[in-house]
N, C-alpha and C. Protein backbone atom coordinates (compact mmCIF):
# COMPACT_ATOMS: atom_id res chain seq x y z
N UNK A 1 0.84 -1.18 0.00
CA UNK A 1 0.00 0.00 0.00
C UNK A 1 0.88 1.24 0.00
N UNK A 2 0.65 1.92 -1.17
CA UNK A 2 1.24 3.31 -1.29
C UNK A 2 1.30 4.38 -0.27
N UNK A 3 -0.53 4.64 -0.51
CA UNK A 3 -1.01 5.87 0.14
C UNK A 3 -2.43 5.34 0.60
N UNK A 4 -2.66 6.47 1.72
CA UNK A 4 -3.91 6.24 2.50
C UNK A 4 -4.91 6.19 1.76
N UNK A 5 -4.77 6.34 0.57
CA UNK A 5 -6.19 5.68 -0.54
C UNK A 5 -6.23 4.49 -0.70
N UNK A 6 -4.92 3.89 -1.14
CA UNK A 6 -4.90 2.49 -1.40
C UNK A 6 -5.34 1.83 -0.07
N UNK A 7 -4.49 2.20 1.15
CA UNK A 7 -5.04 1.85 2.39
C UNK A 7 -6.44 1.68 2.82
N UNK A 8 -7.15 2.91 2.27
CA UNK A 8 -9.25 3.08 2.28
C UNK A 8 -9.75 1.80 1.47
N UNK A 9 -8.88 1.51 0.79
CA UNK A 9 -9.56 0.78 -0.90
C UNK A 9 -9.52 -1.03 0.17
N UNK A 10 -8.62 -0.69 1.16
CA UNK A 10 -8.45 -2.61 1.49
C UNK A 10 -8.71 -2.77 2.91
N UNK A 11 -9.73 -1.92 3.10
CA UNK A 11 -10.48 -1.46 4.40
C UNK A 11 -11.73 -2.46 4.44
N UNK A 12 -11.63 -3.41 5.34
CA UNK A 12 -12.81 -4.42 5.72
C UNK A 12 -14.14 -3.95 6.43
N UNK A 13 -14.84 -4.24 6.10
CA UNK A 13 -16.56 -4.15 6.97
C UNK A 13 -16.06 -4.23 8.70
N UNK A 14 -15.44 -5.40 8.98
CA UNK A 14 -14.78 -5.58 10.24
C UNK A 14 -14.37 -3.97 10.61
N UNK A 15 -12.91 -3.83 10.01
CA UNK A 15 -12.32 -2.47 10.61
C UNK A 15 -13.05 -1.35 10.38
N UNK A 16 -13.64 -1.23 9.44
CA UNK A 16 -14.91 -0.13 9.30
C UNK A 16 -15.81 0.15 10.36
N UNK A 17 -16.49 -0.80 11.21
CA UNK A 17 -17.04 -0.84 12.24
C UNK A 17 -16.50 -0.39 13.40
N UNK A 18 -15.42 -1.01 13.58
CA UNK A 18 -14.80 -1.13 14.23
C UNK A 18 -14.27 1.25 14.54
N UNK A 19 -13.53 1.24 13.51
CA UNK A 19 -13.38 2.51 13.54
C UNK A 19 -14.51 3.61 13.84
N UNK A 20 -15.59 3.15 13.57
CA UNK A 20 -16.42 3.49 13.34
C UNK A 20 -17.32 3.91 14.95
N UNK A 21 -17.36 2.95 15.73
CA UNK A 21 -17.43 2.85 16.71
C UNK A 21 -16.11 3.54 17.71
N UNK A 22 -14.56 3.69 17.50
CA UNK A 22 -14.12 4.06 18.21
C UNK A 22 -14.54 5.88 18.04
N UNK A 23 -15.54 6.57 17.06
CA UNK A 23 -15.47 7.86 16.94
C UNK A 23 -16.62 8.23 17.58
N UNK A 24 -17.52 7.16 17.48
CA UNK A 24 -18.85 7.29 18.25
C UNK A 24 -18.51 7.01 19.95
N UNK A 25 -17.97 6.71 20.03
CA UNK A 25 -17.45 6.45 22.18
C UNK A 25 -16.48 7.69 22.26
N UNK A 26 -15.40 7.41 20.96
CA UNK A 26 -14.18 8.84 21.51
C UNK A 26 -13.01 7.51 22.08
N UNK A 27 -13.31 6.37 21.91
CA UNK A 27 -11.88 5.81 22.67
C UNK A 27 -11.79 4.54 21.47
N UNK A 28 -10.69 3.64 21.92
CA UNK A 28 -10.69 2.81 21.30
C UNK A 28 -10.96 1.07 22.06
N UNK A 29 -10.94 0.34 21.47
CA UNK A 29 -11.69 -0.94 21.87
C UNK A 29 -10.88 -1.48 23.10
N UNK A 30 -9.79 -1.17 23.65
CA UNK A 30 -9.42 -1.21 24.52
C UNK A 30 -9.12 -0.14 25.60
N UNK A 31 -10.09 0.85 25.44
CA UNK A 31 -10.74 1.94 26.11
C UNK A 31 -9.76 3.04 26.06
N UNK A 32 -8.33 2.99 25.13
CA UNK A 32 -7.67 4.67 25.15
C UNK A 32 -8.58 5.20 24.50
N UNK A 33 -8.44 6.68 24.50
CA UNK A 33 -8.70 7.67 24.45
C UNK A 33 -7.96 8.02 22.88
N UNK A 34 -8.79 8.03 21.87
CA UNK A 34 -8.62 9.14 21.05
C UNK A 34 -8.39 10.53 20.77
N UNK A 35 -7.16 10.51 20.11
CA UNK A 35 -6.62 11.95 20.23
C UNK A 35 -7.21 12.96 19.01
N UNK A 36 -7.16 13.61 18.71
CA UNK A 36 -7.85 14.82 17.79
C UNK A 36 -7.48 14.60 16.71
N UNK A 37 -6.00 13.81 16.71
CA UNK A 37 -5.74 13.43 14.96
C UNK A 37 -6.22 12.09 14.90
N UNK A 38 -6.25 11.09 15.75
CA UNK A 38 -6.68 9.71 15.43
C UNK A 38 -8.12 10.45 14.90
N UNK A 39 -9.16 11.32 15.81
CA UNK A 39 -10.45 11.21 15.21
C UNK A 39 -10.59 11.50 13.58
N UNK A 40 -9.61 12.80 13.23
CA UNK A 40 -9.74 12.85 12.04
C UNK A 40 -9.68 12.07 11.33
N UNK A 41 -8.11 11.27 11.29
CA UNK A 41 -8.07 9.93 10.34
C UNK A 41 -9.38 9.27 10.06
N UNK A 42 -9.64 8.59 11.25
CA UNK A 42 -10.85 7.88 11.38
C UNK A 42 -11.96 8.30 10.54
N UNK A 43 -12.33 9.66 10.64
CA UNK A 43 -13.63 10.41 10.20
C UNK A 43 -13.08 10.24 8.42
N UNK A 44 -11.89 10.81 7.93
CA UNK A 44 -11.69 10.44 6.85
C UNK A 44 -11.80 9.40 6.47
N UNK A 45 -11.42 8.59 6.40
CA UNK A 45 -11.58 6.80 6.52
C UNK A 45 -12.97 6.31 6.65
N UNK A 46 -13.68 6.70 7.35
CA UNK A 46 -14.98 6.17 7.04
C UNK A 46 -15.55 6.71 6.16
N UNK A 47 -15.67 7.93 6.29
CA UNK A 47 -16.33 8.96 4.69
C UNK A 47 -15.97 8.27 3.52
N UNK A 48 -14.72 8.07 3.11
CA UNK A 48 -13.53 7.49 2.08
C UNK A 48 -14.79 6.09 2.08
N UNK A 49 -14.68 5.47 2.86
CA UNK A 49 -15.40 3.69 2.98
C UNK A 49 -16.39 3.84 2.48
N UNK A 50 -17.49 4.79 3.06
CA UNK A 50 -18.71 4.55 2.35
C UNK A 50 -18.85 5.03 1.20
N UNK A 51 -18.05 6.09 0.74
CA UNK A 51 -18.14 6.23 -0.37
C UNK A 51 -18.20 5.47 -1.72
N UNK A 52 -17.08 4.14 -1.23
CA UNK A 52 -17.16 3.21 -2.07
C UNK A 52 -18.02 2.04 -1.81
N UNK A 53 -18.76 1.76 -0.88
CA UNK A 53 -19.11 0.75 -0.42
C UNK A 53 -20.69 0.83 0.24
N UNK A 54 -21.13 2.41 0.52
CA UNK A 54 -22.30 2.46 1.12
C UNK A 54 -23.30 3.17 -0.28
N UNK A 55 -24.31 2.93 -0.05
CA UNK A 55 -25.38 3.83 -1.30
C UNK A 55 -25.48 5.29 -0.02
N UNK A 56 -25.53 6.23 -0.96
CA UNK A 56 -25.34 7.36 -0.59
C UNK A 56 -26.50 7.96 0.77
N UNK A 57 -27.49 7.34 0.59
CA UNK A 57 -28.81 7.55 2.25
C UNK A 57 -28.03 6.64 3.26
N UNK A 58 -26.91 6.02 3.20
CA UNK A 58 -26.69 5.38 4.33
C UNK A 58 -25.33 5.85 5.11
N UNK A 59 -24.74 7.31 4.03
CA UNK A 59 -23.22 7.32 4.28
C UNK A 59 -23.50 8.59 5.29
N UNK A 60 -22.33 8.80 6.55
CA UNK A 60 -22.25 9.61 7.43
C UNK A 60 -22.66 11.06 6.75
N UNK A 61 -23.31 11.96 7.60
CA UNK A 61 -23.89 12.79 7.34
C UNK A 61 -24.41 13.66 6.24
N UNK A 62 -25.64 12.06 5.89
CA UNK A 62 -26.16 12.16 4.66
C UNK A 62 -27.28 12.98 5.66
N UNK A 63 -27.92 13.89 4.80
CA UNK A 63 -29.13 14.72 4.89
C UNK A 63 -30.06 14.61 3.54
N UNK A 64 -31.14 14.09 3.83
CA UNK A 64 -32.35 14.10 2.35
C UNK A 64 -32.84 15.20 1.89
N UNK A 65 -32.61 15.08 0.83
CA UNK A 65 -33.30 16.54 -0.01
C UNK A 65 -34.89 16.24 -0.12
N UNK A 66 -35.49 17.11 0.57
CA UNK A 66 -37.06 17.33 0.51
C UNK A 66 -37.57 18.50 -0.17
N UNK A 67 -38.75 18.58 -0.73
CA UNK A 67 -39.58 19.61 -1.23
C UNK A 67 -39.79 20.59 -0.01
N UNK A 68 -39.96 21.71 0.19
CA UNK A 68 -40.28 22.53 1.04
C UNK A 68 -41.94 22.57 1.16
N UNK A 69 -42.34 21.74 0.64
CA UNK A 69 -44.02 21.27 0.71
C UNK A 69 -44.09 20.03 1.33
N UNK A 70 -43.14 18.97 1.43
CA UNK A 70 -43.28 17.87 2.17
C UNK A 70 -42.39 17.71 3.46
N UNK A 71 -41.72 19.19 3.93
CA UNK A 71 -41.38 19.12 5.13
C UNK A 71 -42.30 19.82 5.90
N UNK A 72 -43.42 19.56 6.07
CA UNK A 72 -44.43 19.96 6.87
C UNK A 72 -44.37 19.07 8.41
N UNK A 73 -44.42 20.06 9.30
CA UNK A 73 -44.15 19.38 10.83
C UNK A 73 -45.90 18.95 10.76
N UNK A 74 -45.51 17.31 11.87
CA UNK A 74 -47.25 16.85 11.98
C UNK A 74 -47.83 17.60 12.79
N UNK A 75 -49.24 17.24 12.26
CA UNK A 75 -50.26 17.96 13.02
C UNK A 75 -50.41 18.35 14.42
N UNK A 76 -49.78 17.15 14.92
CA UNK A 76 -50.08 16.85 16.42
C UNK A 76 -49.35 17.44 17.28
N UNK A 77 -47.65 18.48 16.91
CA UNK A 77 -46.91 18.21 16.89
C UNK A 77 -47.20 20.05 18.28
N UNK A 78 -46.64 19.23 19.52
CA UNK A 78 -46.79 20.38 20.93
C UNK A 78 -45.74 21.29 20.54
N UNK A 79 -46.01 22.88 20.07
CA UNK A 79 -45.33 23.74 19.69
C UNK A 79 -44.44 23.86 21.08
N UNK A 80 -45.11 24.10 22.26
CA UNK A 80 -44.64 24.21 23.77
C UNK A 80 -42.91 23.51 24.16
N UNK A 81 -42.82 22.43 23.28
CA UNK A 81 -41.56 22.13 23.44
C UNK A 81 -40.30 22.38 22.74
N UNK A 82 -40.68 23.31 21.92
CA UNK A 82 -40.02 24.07 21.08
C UNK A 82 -39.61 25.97 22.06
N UNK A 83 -40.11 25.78 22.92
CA UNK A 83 -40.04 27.48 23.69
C UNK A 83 -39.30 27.30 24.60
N UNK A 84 -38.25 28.37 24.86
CA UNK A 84 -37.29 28.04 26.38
C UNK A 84 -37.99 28.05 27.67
N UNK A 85 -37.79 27.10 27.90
CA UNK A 85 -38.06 26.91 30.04
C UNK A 85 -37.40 28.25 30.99
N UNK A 86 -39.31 28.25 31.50
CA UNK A 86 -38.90 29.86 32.36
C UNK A 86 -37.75 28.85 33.60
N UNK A 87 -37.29 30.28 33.79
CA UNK A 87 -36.22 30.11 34.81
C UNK A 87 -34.55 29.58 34.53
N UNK A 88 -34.44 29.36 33.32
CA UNK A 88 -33.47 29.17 32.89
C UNK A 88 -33.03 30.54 32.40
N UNK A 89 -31.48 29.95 32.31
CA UNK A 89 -30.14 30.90 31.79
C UNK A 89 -29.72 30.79 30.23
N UNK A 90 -31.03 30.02 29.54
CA UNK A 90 -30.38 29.98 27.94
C UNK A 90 -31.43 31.13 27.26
């Protein structure tokens, strides 16, 4: 392996998970602590993975494109929890 592409390209479902999970806890499977560049790698590396390997609604921070007519909030839907709580500092 050349470069960290070729490296992405021979990246298993196993270690995919695997990485995948150490960004979602913040540590790794034997509980260190991820440092600020391991997360990046990682975050690259999975992006890189699904790109080749996931359909695009399933890859990390996919967002769906909707009509602005079919994002209508439901009916039912208690505006009240949408308003800040008296007595708070936010």
């Amino acid at each position: 392996m050349n470069t960290f592409i070729d490296m992405l390209r021979n990246i298993s479902p196993e270690v995919y998970e695997s990485l995948k999970q150490a960004i979602e806890l913040g540590k790794w499977s034997d509980g260190r602590k991820l440092t600020q560049e391991q997360k990046e790698l990682c975050l690259q590396a999975i992006i890189a993975w699904e790109m080749d390997n996931l359909p695009e609604e399933e890859r990390t921070g996919y967002i769906g494109q909707t009509c602005k007519n079919q994002a209508k909030a439901p009916s039912n839907l208690d505006e009240s929890l949408f308003t800040p709580a008296k007595g708070t500092l936010h």
